[in-house]
PDB file of N, CA and C in Angstrom:
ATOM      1  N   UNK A   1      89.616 100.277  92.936  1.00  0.00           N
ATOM      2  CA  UNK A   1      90.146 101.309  93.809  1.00  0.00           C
ATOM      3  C   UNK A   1      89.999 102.652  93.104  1.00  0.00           C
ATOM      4  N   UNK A   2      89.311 103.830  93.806  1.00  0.00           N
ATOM      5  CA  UNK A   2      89.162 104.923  93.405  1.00  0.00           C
ATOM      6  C   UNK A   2      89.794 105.919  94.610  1.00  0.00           C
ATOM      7  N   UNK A   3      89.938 107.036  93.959  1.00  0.00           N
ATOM      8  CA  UNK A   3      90.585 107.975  95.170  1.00  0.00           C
ATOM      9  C   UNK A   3      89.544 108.287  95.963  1.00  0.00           C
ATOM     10  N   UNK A   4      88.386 108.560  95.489  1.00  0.00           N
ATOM     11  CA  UNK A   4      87.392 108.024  96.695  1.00  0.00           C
ATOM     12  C   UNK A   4      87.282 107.313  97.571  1.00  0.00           C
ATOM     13  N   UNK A   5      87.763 105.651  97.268  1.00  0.00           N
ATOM     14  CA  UNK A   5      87.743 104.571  98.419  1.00  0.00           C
ATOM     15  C   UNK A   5      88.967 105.039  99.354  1.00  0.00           C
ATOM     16  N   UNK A   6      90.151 105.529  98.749  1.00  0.00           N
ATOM     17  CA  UNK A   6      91.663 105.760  99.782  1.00  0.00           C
ATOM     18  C   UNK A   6      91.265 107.045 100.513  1.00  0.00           C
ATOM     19  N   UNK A   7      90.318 107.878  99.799  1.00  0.00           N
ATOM     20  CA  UNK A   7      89.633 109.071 100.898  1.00  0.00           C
ATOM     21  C   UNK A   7      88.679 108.766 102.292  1.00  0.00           C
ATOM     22  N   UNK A   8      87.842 107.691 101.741  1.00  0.00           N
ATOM     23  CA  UNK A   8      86.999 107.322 102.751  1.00  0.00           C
ATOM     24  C   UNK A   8      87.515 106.270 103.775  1.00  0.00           C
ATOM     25  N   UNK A   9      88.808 105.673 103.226  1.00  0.00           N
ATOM     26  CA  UNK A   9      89.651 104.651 104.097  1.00  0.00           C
ATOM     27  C   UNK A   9      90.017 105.725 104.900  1.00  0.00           C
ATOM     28  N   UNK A  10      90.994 106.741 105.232  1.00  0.00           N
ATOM     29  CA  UNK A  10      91.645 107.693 105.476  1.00  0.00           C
ATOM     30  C   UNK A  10      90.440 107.954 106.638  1.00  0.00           C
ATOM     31  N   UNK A  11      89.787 108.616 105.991  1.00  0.00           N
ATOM     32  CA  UNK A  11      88.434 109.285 107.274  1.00  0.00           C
ATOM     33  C   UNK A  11      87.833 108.070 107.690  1.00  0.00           C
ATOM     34  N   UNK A  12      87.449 106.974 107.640  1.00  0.00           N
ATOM     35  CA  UNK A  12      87.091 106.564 108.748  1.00  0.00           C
ATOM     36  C   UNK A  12      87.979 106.055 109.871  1.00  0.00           C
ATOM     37  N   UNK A  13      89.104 105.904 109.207  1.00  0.00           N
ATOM     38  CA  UNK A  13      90.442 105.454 109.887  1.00  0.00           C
ATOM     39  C   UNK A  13      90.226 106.976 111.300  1.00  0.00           C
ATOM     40  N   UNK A  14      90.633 107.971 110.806  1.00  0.00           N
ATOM     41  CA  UNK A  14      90.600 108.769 111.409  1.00  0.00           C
ATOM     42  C   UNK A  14      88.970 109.068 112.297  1.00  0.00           C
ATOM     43  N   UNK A  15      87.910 108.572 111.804  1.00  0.00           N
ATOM     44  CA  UNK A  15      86.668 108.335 113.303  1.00  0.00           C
ATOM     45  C   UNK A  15      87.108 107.713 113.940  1.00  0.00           C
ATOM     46  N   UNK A  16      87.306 106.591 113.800  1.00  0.00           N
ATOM     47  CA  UNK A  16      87.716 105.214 114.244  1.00  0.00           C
ATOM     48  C   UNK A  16      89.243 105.480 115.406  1.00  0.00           C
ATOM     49  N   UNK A  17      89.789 106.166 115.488  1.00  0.00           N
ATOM     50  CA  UNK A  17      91.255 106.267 115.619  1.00  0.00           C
ATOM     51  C   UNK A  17      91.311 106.029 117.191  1.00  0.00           C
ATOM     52  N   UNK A  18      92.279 105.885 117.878  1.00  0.00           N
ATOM     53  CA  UNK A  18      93.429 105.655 116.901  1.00  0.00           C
ATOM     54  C   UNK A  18      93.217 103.911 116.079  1.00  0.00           C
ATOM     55  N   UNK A  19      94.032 104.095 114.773  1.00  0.00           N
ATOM     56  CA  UNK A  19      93.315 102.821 114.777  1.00  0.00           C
ATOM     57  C   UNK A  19      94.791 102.403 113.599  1.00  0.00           C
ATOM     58  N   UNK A  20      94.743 101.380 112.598  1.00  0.00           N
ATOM     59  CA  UNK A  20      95.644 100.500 111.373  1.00  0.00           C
ATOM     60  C   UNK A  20      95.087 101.048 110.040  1.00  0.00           C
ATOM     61  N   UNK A  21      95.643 101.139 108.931  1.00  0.00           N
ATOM     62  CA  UNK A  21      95.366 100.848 107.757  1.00  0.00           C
ATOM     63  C   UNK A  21      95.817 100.371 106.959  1.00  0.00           C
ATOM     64  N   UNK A  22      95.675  99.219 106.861  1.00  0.00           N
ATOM     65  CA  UNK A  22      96.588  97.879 106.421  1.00  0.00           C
ATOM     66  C   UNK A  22      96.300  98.276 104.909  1.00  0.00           C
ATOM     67  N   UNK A  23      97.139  98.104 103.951  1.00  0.00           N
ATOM     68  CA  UNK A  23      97.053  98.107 102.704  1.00  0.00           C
ATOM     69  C   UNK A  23      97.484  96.739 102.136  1.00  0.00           C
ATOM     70  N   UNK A  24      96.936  95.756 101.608  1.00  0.00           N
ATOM     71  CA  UNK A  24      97.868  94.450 101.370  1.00  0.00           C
ATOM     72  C   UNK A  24      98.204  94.960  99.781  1.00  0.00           C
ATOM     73  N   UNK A  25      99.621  94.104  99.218  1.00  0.00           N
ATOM     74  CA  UNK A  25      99.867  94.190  97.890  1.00  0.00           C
ATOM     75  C   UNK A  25      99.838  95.995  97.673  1.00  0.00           C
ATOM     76  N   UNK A  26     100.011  96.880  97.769  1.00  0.00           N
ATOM     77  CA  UNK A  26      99.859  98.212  97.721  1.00  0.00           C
ATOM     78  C   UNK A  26     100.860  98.509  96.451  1.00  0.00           C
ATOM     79  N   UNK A  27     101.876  97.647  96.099  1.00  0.00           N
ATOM     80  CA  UNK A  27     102.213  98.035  94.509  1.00  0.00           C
ATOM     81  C   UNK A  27     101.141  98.478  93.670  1.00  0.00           C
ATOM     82  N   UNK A  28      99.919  97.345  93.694  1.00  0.00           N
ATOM     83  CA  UNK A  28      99.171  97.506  92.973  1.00  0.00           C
ATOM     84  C   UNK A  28      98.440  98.844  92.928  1.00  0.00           C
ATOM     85  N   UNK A  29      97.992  99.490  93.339  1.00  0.00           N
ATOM     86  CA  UNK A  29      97.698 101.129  93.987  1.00  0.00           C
ATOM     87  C   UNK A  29      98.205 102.212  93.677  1.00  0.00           C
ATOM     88  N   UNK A  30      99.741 101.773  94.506  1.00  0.00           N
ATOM     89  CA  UNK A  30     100.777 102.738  94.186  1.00  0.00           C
ATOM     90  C   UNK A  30     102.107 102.414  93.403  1.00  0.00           C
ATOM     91  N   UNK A  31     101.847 101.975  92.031  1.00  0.00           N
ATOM     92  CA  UNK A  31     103.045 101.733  91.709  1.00  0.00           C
ATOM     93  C   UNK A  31     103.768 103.369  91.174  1.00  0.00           C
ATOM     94  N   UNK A  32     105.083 102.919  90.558  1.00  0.00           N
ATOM     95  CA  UNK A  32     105.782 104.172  90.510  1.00  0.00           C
ATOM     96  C   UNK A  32     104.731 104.913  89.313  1.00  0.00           C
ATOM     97  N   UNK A  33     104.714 106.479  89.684  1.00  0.00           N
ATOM     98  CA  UNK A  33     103.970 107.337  88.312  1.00  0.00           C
ATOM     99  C   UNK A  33     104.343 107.243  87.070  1.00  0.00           C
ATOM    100  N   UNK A  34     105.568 107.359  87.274  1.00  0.00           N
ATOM    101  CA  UNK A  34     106.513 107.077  85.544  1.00  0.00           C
ATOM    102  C   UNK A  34     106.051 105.722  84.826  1.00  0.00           C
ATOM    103  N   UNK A  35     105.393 104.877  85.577  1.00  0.00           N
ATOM    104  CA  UNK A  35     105.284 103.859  84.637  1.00  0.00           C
ATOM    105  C   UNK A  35     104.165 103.633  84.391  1.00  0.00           C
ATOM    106  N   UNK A  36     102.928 104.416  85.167  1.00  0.00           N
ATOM    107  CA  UNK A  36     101.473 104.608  84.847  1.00  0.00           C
ATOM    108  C   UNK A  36     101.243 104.698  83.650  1.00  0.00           C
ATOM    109  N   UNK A  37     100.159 104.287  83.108  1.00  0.00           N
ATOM    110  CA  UNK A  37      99.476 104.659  81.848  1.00  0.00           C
ATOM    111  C   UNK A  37      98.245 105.938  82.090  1.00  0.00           C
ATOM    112  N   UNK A  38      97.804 105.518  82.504  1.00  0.00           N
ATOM    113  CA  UNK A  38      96.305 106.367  82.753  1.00  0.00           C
ATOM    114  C   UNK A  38      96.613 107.633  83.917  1.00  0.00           C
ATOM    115  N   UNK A  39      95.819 108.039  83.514  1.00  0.00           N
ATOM    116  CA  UNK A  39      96.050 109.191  84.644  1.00  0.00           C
ATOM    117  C   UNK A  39      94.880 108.864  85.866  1.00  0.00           C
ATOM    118  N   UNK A  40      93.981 107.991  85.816  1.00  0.00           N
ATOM    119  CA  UNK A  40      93.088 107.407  86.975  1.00  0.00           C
ATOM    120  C   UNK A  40      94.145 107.614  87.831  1.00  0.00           C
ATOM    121  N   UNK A  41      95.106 106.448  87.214  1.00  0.00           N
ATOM    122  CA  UNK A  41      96.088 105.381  88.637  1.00  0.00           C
ATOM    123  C   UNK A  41      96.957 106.606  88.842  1.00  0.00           C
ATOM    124  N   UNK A  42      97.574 107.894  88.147  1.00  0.00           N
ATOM    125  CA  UNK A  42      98.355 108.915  88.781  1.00  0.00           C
ATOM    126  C   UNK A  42      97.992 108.804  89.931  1.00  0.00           C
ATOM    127  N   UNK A  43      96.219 109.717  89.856  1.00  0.00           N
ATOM    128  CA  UNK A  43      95.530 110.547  90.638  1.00  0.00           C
ATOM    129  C   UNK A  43      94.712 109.547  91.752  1.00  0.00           C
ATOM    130  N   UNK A  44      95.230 108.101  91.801  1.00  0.00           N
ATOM    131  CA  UNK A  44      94.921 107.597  93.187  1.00  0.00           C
ATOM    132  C   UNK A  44      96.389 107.482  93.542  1.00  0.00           C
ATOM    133  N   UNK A  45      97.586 107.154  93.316  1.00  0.00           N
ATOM    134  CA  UNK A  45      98.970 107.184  93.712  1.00  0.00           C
ATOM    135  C   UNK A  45      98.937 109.134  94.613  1.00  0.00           C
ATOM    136  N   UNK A  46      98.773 110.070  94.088  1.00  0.00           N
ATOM    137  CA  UNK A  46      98.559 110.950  94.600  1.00  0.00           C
ATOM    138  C   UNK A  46      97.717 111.105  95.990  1.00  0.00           C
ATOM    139  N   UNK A  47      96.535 110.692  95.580  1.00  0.00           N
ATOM    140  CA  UNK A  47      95.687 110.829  96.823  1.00  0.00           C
ATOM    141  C   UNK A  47      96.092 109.920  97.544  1.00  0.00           C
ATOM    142  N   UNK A  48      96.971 108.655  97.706  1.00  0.00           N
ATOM    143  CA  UNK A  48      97.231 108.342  98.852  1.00  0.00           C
ATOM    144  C   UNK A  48      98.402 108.819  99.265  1.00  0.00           C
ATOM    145  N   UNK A  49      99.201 109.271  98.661  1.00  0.00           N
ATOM    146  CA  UNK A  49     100.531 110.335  99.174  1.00  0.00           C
ATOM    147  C   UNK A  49      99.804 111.305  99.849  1.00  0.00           C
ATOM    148  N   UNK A  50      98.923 111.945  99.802  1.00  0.00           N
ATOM    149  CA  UNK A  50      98.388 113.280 100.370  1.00  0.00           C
ATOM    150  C   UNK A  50      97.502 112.747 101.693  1.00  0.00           C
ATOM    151  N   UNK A  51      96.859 111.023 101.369  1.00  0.00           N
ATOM    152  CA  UNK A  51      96.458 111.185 102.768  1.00  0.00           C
ATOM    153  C   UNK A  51      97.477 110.614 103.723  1.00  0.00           C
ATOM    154  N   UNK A  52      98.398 110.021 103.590  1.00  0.00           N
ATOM    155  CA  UNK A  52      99.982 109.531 104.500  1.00  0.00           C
ATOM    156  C   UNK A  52     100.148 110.869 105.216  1.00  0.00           C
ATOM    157  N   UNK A  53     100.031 111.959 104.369  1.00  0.00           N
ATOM    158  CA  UNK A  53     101.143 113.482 103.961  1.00  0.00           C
ATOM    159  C   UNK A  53     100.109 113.470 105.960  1.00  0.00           C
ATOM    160  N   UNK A  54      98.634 113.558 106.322  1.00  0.00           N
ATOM    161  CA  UNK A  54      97.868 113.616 107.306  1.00  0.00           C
ATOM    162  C   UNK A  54      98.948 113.008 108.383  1.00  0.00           C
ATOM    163  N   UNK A  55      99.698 111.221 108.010  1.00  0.00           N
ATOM    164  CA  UNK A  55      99.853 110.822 109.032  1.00  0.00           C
ATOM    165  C   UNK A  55     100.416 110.922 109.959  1.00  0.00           C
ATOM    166  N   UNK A  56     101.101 110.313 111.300  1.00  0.00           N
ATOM    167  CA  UNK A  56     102.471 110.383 111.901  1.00  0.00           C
ATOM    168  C   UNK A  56     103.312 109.707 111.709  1.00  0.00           C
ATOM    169  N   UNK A  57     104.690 109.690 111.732  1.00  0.00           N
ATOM    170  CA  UNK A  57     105.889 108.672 111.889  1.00  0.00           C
ATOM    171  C   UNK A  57     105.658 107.663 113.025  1.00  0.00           C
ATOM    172  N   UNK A  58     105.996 106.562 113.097  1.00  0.00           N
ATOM    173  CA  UNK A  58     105.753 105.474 113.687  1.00  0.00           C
ATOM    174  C   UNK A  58     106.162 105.990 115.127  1.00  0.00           C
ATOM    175  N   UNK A  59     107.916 106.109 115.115  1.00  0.00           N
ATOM    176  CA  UNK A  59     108.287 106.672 116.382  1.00  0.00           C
ATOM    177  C   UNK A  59     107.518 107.745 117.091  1.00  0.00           C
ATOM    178  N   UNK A  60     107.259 108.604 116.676  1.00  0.00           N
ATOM    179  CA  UNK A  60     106.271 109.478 116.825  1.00  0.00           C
ATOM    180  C   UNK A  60     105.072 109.060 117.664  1.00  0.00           C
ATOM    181  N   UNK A  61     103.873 108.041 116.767  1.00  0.00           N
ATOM    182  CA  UNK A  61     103.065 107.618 117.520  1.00  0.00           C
ATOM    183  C   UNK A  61     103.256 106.684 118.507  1.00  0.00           C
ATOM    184  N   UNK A  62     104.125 106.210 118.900  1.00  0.00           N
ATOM    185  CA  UNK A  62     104.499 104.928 120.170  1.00  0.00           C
ATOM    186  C   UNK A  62     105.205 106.260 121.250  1.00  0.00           C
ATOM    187  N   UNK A  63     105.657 107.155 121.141  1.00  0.00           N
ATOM    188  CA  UNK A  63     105.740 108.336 121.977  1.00  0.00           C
ATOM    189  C   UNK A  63     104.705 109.027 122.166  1.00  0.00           C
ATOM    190  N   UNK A  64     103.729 109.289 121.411  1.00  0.00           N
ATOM    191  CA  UNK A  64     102.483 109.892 121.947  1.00  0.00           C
ATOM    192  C   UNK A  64     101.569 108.484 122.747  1.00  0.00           C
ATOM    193  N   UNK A  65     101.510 107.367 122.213  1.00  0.00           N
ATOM    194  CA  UNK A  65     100.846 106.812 123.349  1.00  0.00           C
ATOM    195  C   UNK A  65     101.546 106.082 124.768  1.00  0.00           C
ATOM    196  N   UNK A  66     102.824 106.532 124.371  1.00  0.00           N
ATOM    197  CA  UNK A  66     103.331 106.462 125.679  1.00  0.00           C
ATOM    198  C   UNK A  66     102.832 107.716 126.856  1.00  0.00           C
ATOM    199  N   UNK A  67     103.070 108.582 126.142  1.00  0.00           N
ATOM    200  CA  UNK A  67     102.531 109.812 126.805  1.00  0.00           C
ATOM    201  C   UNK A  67     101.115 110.138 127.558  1.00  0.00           C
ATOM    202  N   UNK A  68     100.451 109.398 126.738  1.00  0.00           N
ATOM    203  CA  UNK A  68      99.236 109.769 126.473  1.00  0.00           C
ATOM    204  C   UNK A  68      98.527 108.338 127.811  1.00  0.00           C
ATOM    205  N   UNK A  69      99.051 107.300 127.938  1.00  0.00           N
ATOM    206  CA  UNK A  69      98.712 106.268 128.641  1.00  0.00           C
ATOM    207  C   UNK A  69      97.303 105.792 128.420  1.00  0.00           C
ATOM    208  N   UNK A  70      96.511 105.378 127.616  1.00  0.00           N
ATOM    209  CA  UNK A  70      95.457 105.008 127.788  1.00  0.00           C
ATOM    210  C   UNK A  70      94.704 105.882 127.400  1.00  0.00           C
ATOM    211  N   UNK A  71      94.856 107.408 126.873  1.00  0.00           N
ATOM    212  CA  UNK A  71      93.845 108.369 126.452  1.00  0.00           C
ATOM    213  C   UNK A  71      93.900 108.006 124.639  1.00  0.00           C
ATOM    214  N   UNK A  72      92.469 108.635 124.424  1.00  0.00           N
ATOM    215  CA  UNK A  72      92.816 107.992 123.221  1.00  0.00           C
ATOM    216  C   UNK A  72      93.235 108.682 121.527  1.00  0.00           C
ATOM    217  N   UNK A  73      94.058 108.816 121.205  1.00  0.00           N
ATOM    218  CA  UNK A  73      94.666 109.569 120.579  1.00  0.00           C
ATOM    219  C   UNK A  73      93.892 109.402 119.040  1.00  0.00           C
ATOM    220  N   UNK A  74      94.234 110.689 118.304  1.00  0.00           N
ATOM    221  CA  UNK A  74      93.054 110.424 117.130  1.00  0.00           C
ATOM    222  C   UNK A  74      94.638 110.518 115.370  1.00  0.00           C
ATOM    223  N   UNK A  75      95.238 108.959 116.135  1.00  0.00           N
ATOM    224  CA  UNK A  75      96.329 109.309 115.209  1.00  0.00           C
ATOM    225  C   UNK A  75      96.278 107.979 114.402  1.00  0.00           C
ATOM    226  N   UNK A  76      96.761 107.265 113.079  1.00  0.00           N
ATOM    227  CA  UNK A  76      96.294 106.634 112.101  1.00  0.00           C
ATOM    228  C   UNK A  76      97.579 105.987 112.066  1.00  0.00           C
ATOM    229  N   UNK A  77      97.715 104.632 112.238  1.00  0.00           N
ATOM    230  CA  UNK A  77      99.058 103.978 111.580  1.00  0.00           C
ATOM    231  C   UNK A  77      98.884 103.320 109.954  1.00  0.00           C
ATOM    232  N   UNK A  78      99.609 103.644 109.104  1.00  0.00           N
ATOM    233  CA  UNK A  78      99.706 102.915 107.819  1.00  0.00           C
ATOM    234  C   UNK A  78     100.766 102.136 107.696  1.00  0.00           C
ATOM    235  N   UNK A  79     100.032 100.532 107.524  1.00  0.00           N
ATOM    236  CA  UNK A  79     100.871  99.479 106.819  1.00  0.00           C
ATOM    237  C   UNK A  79     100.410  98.763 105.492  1.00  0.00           C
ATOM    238  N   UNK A  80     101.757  99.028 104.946  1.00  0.00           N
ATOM    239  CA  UNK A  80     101.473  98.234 102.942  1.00  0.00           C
ATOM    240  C   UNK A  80     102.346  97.287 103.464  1.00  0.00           C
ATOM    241  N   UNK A  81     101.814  96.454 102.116  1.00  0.00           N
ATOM    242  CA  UNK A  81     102.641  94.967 102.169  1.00  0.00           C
ATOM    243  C   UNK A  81     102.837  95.064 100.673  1.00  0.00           C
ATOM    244  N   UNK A  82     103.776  94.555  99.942  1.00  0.00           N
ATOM    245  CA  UNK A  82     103.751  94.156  99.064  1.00  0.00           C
ATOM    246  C   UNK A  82     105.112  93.019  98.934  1.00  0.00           C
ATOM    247  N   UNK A  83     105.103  92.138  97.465  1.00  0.00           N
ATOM    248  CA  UNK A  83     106.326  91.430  97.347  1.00  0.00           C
ATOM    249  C   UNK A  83     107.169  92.374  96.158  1.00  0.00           C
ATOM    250  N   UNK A  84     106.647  93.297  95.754  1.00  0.00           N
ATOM    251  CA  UNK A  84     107.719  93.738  94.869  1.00  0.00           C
ATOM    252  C   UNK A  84     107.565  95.895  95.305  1.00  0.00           C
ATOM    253  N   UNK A  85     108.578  95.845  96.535  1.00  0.00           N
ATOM    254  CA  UNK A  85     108.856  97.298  96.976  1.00  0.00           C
ATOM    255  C   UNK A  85     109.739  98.210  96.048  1.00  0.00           C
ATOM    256  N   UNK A  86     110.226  97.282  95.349  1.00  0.00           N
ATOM    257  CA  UNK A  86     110.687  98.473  93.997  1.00  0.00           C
ATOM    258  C   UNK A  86     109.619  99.005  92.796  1.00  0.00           C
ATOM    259  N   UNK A  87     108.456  97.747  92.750  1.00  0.00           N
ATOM    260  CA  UNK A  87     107.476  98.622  92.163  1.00  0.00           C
ATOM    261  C   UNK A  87     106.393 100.382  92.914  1.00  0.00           C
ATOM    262  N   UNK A  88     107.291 100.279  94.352  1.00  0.00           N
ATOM    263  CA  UNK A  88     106.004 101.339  94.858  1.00  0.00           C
ATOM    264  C   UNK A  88     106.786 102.340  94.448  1.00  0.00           C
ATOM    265  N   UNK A  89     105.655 103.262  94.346  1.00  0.00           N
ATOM    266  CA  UNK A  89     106.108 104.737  94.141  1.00  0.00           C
ATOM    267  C   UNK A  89     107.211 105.349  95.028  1.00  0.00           C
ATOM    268  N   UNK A  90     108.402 105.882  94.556  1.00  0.00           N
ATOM    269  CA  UNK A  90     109.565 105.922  95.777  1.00  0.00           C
ATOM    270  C   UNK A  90     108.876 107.395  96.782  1.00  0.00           C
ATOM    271  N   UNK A  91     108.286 107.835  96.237  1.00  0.00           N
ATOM    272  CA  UNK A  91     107.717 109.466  97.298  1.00  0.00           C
ATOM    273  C   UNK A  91     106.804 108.323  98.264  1.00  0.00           C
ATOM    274  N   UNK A  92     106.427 107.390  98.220  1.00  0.00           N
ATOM    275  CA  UNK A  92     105.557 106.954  99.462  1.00  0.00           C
ATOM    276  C   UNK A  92     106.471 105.756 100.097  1.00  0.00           C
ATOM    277  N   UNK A  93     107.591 105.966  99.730  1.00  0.00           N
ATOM    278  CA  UNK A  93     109.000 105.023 100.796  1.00  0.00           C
ATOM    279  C   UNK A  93     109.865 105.961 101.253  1.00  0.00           C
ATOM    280  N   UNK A  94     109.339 107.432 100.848  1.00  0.00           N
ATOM    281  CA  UNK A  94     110.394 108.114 101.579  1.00  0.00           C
ATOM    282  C   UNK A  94     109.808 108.168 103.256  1.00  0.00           C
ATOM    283  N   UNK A  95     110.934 109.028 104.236  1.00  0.00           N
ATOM    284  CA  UNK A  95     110.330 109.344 105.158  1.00  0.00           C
ATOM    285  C   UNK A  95     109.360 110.126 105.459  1.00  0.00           C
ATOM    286  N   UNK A  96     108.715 109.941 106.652  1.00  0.00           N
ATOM    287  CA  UNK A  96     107.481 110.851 106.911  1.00  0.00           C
ATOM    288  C   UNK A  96     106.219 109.948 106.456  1.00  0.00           C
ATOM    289  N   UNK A  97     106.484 108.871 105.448  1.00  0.00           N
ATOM    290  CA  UNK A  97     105.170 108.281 105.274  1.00  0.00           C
ATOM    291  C   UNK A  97     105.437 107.098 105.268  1.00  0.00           C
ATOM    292  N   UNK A  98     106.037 106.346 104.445  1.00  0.00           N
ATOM    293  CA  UNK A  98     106.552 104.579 105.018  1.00  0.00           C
ATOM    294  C   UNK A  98     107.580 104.589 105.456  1.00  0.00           C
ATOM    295  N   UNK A  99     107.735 104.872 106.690  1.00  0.00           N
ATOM    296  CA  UNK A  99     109.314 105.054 107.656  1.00  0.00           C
ATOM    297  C   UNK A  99     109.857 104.067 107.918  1.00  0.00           C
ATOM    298  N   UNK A 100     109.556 102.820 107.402  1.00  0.00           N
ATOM    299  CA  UNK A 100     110.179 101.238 107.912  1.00  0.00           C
ATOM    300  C   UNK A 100     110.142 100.560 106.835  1.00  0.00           C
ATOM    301  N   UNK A 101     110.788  99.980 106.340  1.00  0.00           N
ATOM    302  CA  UNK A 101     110.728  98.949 105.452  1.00  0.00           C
ATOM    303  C   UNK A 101     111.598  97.571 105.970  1.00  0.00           C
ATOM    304  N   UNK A 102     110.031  96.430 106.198  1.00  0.00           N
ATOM    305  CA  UNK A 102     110.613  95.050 106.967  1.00  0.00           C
ATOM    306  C   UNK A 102     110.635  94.096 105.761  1.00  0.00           C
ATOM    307  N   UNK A 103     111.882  92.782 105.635  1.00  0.00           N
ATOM    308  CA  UNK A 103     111.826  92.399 104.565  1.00  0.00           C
ATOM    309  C   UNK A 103     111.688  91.072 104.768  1.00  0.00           C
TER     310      UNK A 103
END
């Protein structure tokens, strides 16, 4: 994983749209910064905070395609999975970017 690949996930998500971007295991990606070693893994934990920072809130998008009925909206849903949510970075569990946490 390079911040390249979470850039080019991001934009094609967004050709593609409206469309998912499933992240499985996403600890691995984004674990918390403080416990990084390298500054690689900072600066992909970053770039995927900045491309979320693009997305909408869930509620949000189920109101625009309510609205919208069938037109097709150019908006991006993000889902991570992981088994250990205390390893993710807490800025990408706040709101505005992982607005749900199912357990």
């Amino acid at each position: 994983v390079s911040e390249d690949n979470i850039r080019n996930l991001f934009s094609k998500a967004y050709r593609t749209a409206p469309s998912i971007a499933f992240v499985d295991e996403i600890d691995t990606i984004a674990s918390k910064r403080d416990n990084l070693q390298r500054e690689m893994e900072r600066r992909i934990v970053t770039q995927l905070l900045t491309c979320m920072d693009q997305t909408i809130p869930l509620v949000l998008l189920v109101k625009i395609l309510i609205q919208t009925s069938g037109k097709k909206p150019g908006y991006v849903l993000v889902i991570g999975a992981t088994n250990r949510p205390d390893a993710v970075d807490p800025a990408l569990r706040r709101p505005g970017r992982f607005d749900r946490e199912i357990s």
